[in-house]
Protein backbone atom coordinates (compact mmCIF):
# COMPACT_ATOMS: atom_id res chain seq x y z
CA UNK A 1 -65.56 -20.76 -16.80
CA UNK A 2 -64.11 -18.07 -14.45
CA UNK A 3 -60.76 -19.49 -15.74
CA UNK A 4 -61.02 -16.94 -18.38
CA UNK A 5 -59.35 -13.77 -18.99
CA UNK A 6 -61.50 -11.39 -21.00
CA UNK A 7 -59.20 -8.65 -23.20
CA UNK A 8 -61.34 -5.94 -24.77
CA UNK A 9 -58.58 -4.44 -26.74
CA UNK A 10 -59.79 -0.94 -27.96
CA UNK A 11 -57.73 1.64 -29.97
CA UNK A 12 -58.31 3.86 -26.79
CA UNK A 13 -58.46 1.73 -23.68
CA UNK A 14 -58.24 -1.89 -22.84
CA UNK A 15 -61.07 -3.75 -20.88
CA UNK A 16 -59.80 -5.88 -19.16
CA UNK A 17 -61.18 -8.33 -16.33
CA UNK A 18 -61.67 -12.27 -15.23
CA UNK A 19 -64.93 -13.67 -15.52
CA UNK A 20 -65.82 -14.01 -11.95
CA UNK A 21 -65.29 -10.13 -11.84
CA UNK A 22 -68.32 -7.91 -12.50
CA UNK A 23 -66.99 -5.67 -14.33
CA UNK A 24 -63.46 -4.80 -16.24
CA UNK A 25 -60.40 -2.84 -15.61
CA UNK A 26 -60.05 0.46 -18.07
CA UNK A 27 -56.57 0.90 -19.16
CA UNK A 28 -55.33 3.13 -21.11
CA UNK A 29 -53.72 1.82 -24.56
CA UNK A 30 -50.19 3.60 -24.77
CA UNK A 31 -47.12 4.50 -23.86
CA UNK A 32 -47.16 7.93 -22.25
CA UNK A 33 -43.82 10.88 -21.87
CA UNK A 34 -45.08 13.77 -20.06
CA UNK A 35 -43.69 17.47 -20.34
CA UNK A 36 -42.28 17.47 -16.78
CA UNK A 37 -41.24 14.02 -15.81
CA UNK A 38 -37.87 13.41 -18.13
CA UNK A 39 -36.90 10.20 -16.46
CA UNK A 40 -39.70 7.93 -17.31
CA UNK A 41 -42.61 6.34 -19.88
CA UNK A 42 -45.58 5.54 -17.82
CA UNK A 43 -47.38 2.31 -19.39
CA UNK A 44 -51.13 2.30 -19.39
CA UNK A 45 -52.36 3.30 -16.13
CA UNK A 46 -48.69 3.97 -14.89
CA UNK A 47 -50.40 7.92 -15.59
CA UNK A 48 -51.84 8.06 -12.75
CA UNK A 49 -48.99 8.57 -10.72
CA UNK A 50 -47.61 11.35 -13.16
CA UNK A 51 -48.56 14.54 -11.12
CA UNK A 52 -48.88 16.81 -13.95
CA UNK A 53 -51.20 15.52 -16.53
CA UNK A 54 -50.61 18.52 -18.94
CA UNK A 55 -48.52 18.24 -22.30
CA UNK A 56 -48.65 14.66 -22.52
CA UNK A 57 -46.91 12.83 -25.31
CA UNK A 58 -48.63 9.41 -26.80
CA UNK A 59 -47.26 6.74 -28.70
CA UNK A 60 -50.13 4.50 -29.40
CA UNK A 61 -50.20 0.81 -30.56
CA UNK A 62 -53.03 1.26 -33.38
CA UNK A 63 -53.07 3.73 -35.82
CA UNK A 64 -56.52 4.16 -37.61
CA UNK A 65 -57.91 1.47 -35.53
CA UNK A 66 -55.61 -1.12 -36.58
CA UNK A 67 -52.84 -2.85 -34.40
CA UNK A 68 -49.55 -1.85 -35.85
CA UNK A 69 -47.32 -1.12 -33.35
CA UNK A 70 -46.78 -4.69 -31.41
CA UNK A 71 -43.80 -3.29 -29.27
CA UNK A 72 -46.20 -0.96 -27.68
CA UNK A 73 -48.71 -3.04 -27.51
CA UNK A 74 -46.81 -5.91 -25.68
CA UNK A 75 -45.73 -3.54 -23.08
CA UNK A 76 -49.33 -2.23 -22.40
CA UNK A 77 -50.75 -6.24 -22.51
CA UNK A 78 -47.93 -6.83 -20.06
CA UNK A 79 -48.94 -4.03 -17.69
CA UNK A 80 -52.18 -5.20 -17.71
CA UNK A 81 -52.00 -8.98 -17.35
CA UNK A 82 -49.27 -8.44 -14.92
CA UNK A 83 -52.14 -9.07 -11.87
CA UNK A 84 -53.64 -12.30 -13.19
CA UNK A 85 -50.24 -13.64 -13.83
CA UNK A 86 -49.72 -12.77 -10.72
CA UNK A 87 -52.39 -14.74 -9.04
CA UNK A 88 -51.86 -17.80 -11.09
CA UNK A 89 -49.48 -18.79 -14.58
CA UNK A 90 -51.14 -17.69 -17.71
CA UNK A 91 -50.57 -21.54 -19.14
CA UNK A 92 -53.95 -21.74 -16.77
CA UNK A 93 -55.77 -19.05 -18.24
CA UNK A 94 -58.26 -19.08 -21.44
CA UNK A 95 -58.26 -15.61 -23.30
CA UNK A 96 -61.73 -14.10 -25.07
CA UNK A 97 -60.06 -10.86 -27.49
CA UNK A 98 -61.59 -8.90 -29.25
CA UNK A 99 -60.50 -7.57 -32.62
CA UNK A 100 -62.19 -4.82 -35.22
CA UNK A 101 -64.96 -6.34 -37.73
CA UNK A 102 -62.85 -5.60 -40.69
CA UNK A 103 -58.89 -6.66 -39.59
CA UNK A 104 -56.20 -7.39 -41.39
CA UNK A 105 -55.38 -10.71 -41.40
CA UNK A 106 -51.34 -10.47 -40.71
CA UNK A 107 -52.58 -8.53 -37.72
CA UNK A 108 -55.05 -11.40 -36.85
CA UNK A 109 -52.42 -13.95 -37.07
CA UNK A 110 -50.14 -11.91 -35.13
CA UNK A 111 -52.17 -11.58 -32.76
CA UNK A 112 -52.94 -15.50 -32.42
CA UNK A 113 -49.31 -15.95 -32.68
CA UNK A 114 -48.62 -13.22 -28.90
CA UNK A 115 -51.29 -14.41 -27.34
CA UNK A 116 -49.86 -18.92 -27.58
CA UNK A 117 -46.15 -18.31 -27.93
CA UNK A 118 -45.44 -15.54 -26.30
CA UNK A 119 -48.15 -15.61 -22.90
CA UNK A 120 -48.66 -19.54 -23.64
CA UNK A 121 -52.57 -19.17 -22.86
CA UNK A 122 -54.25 -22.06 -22.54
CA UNK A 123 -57.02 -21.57 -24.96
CA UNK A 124 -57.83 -18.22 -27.05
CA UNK A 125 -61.22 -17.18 -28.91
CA UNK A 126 -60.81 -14.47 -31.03
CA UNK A 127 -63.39 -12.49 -31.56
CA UNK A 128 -65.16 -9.01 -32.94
CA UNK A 129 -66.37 -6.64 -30.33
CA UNK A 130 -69.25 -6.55 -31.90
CA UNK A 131 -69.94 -9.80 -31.88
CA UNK A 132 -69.25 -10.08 -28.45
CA UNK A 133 -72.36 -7.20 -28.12
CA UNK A 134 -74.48 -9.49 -30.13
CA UNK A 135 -74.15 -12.03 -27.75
CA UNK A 136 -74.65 -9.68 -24.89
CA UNK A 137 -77.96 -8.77 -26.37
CA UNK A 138 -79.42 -12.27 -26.51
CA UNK A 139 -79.00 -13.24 -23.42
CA UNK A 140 -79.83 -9.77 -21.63
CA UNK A 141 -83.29 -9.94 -23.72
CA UNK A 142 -83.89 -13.76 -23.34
CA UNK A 143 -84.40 -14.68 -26.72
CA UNK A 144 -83.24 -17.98 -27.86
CA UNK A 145 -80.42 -18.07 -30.30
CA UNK A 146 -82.20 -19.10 -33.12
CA UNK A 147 -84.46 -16.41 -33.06
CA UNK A 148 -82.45 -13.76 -32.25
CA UNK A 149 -81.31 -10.48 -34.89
CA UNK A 150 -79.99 -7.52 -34.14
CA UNK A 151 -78.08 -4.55 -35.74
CA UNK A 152 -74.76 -3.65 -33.76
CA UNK A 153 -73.50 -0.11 -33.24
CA UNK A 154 -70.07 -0.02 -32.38
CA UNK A 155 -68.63 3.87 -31.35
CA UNK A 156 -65.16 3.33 -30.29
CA UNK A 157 -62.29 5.21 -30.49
CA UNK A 158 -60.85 5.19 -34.20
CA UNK A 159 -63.96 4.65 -35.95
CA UNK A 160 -67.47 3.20 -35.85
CA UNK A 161 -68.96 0.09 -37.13
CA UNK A 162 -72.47 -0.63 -37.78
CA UNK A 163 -73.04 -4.91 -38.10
CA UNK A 164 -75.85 -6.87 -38.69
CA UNK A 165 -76.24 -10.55 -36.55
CA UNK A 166 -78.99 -13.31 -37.28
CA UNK A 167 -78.33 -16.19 -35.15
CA UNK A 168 -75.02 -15.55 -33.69
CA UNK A 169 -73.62 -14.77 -36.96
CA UNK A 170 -72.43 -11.82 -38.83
CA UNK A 171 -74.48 -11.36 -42.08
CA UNK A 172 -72.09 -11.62 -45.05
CA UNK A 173 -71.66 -7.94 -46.10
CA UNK A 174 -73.12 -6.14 -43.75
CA UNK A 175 -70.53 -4.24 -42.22
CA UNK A 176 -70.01 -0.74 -42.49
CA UNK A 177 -67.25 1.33 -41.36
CA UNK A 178 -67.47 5.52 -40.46
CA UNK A 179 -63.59 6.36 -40.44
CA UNK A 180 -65.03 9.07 -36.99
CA UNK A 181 -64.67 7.83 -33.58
CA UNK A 182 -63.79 9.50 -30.04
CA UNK A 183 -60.09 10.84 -31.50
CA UNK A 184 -61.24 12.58 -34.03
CA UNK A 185 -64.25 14.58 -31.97
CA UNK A 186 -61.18 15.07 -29.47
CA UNK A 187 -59.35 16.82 -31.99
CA UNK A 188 -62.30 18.44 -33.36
CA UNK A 189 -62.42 20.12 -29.93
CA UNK A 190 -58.48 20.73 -29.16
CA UNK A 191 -58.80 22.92 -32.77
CA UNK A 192 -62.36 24.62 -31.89
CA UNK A 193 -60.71 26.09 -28.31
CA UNK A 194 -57.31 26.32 -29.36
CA UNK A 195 -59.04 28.84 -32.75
CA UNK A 196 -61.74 31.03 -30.40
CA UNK A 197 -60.00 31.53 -26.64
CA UNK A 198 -56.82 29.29 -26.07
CA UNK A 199 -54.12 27.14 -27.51
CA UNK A 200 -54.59 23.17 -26.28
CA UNK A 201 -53.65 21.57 -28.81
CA UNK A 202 -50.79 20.26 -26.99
CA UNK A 203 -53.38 18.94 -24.10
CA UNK A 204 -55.28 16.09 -25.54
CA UNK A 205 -55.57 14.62 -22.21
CA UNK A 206 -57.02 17.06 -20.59
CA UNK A 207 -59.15 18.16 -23.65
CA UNK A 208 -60.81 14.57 -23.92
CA UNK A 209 -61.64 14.61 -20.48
CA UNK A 210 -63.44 18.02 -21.02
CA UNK A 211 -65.61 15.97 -24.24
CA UNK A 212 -66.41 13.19 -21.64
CA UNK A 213 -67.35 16.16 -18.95
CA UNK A 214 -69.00 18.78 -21.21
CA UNK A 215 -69.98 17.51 -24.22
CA UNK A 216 -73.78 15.60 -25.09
CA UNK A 217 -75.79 14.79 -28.37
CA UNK A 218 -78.01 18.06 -28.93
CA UNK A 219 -81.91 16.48 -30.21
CA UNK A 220 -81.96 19.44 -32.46
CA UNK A 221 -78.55 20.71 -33.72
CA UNK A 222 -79.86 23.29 -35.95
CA UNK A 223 -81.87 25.25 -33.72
CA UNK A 224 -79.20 25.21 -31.60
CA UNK A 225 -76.75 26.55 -34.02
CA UNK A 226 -79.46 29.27 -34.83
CA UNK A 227 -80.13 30.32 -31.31
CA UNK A 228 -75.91 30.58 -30.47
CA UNK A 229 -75.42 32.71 -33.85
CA UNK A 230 -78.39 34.71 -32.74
CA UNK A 231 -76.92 35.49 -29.18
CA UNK A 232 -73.18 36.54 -31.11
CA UNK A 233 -74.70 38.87 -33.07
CA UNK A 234 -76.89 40.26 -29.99
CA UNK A 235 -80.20 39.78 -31.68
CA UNK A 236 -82.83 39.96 -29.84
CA UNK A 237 -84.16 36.17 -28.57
CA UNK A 238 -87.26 34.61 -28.22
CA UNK A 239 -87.78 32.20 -24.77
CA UNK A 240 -86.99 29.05 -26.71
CA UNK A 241 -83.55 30.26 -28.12
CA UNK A 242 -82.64 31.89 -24.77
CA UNK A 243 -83.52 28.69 -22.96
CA UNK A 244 -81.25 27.13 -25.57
CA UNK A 245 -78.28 28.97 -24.72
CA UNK A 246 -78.51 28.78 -21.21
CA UNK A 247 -78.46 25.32 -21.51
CA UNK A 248 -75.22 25.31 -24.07
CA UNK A 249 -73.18 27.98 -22.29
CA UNK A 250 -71.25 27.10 -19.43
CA UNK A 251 -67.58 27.22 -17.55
CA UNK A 252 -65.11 24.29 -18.18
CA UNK A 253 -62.69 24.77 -14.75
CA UNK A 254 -59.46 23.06 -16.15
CA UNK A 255 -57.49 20.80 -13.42
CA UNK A 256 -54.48 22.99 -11.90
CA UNK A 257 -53.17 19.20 -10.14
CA UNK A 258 -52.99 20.81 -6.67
CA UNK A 259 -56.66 21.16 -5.83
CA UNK A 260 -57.91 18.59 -8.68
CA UNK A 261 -56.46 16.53 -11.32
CA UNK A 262 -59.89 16.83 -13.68
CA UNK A 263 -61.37 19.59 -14.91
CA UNK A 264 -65.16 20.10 -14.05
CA UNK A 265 -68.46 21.69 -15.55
CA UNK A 266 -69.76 25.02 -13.42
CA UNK A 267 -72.36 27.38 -14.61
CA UNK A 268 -71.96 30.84 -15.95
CA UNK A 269 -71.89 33.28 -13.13
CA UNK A 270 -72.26 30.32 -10.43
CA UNK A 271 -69.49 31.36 -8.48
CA UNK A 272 -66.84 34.06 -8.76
CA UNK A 273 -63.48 32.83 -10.05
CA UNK A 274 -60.48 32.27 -8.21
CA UNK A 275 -57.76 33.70 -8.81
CA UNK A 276 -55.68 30.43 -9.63
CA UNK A 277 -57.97 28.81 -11.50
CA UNK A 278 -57.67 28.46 -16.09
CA UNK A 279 -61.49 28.65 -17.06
CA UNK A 280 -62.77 27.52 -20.74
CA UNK A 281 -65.66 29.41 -21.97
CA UNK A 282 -68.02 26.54 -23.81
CA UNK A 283 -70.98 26.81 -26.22
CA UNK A 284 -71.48 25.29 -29.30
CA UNK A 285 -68.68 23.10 -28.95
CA UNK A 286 -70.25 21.20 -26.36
CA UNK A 287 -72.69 19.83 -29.21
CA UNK A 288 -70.91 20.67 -32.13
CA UNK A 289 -67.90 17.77 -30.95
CA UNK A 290 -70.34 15.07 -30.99
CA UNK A 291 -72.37 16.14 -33.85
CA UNK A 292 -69.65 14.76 -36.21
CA UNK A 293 -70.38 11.38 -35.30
CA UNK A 294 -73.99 11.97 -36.95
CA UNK A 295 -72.55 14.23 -39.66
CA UNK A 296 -69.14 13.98 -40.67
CA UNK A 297 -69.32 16.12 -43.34
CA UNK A 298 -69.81 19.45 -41.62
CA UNK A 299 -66.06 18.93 -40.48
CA UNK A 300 -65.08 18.42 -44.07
CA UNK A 301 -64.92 14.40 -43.35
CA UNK A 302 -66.44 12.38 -46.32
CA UNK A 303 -68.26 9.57 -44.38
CA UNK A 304 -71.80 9.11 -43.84
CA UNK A 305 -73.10 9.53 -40.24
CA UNK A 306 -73.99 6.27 -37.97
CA UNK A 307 -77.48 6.39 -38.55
CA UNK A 308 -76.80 6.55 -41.95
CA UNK A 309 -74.65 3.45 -41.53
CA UNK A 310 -77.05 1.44 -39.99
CA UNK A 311 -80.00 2.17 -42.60
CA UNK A 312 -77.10 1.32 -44.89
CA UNK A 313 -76.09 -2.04 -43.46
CA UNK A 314 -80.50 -2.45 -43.27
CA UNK A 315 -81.03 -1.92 -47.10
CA UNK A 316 -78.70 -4.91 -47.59
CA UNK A 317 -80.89 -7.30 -45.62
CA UNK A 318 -83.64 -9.28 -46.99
CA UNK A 319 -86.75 -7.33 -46.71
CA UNK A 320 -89.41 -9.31 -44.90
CA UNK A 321 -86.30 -9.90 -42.16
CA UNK A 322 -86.02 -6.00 -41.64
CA UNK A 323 -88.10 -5.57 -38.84
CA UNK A 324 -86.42 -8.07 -36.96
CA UNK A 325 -83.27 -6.30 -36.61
CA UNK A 326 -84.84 -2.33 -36.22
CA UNK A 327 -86.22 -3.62 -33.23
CA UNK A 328 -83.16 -4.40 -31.51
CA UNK A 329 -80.57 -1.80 -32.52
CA UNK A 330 -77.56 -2.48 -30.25
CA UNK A 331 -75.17 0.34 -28.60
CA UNK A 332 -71.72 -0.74 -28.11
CA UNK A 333 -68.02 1.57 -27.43
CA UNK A 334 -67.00 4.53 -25.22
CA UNK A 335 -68.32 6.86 -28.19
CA UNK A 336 -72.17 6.24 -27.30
CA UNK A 337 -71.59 7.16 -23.97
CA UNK A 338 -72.82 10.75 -24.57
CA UNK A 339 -75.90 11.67 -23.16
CA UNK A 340 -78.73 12.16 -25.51
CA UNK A 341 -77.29 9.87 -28.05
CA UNK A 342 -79.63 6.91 -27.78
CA UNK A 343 -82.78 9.51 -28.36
CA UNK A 344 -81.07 11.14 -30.97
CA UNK A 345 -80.00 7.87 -33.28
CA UNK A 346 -83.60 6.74 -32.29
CA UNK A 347 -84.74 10.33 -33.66
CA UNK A 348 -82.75 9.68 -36.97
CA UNK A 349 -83.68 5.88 -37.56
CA UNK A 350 -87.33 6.74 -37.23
CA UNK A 351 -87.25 9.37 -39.54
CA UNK A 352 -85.59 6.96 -41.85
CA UNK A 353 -87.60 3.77 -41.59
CA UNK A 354 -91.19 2.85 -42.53
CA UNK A 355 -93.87 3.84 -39.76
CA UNK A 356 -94.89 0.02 -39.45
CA UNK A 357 -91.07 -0.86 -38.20
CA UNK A 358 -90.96 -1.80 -34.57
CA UNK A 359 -88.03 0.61 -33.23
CA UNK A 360 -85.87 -0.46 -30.21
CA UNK A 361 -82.12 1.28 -29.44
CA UNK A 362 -80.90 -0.89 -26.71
CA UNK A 363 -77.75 -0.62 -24.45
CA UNK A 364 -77.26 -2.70 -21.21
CA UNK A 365 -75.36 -0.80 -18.80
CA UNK A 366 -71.96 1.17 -20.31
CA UNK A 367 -71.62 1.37 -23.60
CA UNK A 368 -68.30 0.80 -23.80
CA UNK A 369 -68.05 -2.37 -21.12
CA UNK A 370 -70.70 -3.87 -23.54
CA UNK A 371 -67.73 -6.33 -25.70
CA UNK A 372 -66.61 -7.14 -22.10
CA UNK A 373 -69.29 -8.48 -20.64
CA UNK A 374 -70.47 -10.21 -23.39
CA UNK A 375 -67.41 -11.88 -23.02
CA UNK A 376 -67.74 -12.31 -19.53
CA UNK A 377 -71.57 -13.75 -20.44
CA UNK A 378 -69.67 -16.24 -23.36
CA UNK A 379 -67.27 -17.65 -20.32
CA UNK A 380 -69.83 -18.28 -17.90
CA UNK A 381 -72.40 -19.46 -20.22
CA UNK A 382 -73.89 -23.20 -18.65
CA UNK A 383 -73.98 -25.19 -22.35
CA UNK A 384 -70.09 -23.82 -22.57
CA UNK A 385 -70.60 -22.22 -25.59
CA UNK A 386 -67.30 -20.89 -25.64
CA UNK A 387 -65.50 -24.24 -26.32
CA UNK A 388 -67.10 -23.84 -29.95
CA UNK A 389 -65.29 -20.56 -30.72
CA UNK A 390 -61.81 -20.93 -28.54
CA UNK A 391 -58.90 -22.64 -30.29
CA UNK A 392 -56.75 -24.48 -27.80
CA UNK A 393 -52.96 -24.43 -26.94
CA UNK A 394 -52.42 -27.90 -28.54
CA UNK A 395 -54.37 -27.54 -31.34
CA UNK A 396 -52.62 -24.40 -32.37
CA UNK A 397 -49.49 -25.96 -32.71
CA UNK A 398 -50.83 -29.46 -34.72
CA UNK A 399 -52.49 -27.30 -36.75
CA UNK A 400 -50.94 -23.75 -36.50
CA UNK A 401 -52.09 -20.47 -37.88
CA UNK A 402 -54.46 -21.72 -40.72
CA UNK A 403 -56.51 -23.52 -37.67
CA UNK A 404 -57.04 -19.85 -36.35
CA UNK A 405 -57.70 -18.20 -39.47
CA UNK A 406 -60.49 -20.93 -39.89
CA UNK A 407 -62.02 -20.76 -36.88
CA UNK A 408 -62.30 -16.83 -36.32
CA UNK A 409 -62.65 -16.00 -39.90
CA UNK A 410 -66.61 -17.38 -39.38
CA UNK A 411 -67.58 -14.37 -36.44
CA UNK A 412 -66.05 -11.43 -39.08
């Protein structure tokens, strides 16, 4: 019921909300020194009173996507839950988190462990994200649960999953993992300006705000790539290519925190430059940065791409069931969020599949609030569905750890 406390806790950000909210908190998953403030760490979304946003030091909680640092971690949970506690004891609460579809279990237990001993919540379901989108998917599309199959893509920020579900449950074997997520296309991009105008490699801040501002899923790399090598070498272009480059080239005004504290997109030539302002020149990079998450390899990263992935995690399934799940390809994670990328996997998948598959890539509002709220649809589900996957406060300690292990182990 709206008694519960729904954690999304991502690698990058935590989502973070009570169910009779309509949509979570985004909070920022570290501990943060900058450059010019000496006399404080600023906890999650502390950084937004830090005036100068530039040379920003992280110390993160998970490395590689997994939780490993719990003393950073416990100071970012306490930042966040600070407000519900707040309004009412956690003892009252019921916590949905969400963990990675592959987790360790010492990190699972720990986890379990935080969550009743140290906040004392009153029940806690444990659960993977992409579960949670599973669910989210079913009930956005009406179909009853017996009935319902769908492959999950999950784009977050330390990697990216691809899942298969068939009745609320994960298909033995079916996950794959792509070690490329939102940090690495960040770096990609801190190394691509920092080699060809200037040196950023010290602003990762600012320089993932410029991916989330700039950056989008090209529908034909290639041609793109052609039309941009073309332009360097000042051959002469046809109207395709020139239309091409118009649309890749373009000014990236970097915050100055007087005026603005984000940087912002502007045209070439749109308006003269002030004499203040720190302009980055983009082209390629705007689609090269994304690109990896299709194909690793051409930044020397030996995964397969996500569309890969998924026809990966499809070959597994039985045959004659394959149809069910291509028609209801599920986004999921801040990584999808880039525009064009829905058309594009679609794009790739079709290529890939059989003409006679039906071909559906679904998303239901943000990508990366789609864990959340099907958390949020798990709470506030009538038959209280959530009863079957929460372990309670007394039952945890007749029964401990191994109670947990049991119960959660089933969803991953």
């Amino acid at each position: 019921g709206k008694d519960t406390l729904i954690v999304d806790l991502g690698a990058g950000y935590v989502k973070i909300g009570s169910a009779s909210e309509s949509e979570p908190r985004q909070v920022i998953n570290s501990v943060t020194k900058a450059k010019h403030v000496k006399t404080r760490v600023f906890v999650g979304n502390e950084l937004d009173e830090c005036k100068d946003l530039s040379g920003l030091y992280y110390q993160l909680p998970f490395q590689k996507g997994y939780l490993l640092n719990w003393e950073l971690q416990k100071q970012v949970l306490d930042h966040c839950l600070k407000p519900y506690a707040d309004k009412r004891p956690l003892s009252e609460w019921q916590v949905i988190v969400t963990e990675p579809c592959i987790n360790f279990s010492p990190v699972a237990e720990a986890l379990d462990e935080v969550l009743f001993e140290e906040y004392g919540f009153k029940a806690v379901a444990r659960l993977p994200a992409a579960f949670l989108a599973a669910q989210r998917d079913q009930r956005q599309r009406g179909v009853l649960p017996a009935d319902h199959a769908c492959l999950v893509l999950d784009c977050g920020y330390s990697f990216s999953h691809a899942a298969a579900y068939r009745r609320g449950r994960l298909v033995p074997g079916s996950v794959r993992r792509v070690n490329v997520g939102g940090k690495v296309l960040t770096n990609y991009l801190k190394e691509a300006i920092s080699y060809r105008q200037l040196m950023v490699m010290d602003e990762t801040h600012v320089m993932n705000q410029c991916k989330e501002d700039a950056c989008f899923v090209s529908e034909n790399f290639d041609a793109d790539l052609a039309a941009m090598s073309r332009a360097a070498q000042r051959s002469p272009l046809d109207s395709e290519a020139q239309e091409r480059c118009q649309k890749l080239c373009c000014e990236y005004v970097l915050p100055d925190y007087a005026q603005h504290r984000r940087g912002f997109v502007r045209q070439l030539g749109s308006q003269k430059q002030q004499q203040q302002e720190q302009t980055l020149r983009l082209g390629i990079e705007r689609v090269a940065t994304p690109e990896l998450l299709f194909r690793p390899s051409d930044a020397g990263i030996p995964e397969m791409g996500v569309a890969e992935a998924l026809c990966d995690t499809l070959s597994g399934l039985p045959p004659h069931e394959q149809p069910l799940y291509t028609d209801a390809v599920v986004l999921a994670g801040g990584s999808c969020r880039f525009a064009g990328f829905a058309n594009r996997l679609e794009t790739e998948l079709r290529a890939s599949l059989p003409d006679d598959f039906p071909l559906g890539v679904r998303c239901h509002g943000d990508p990366a609030a789609q864990a959340w709220l099907g958390g949020r649809d798990l709470a506030l589900s009538p038959d209280g569905a959530l009863e079957c996957y929460a372990v309670s406060r007394k039952d945890y300690r007749d029964h401990g750890a191994a109670l947990c292990s049991e119960r959660f182990a089933q969803f991953t």
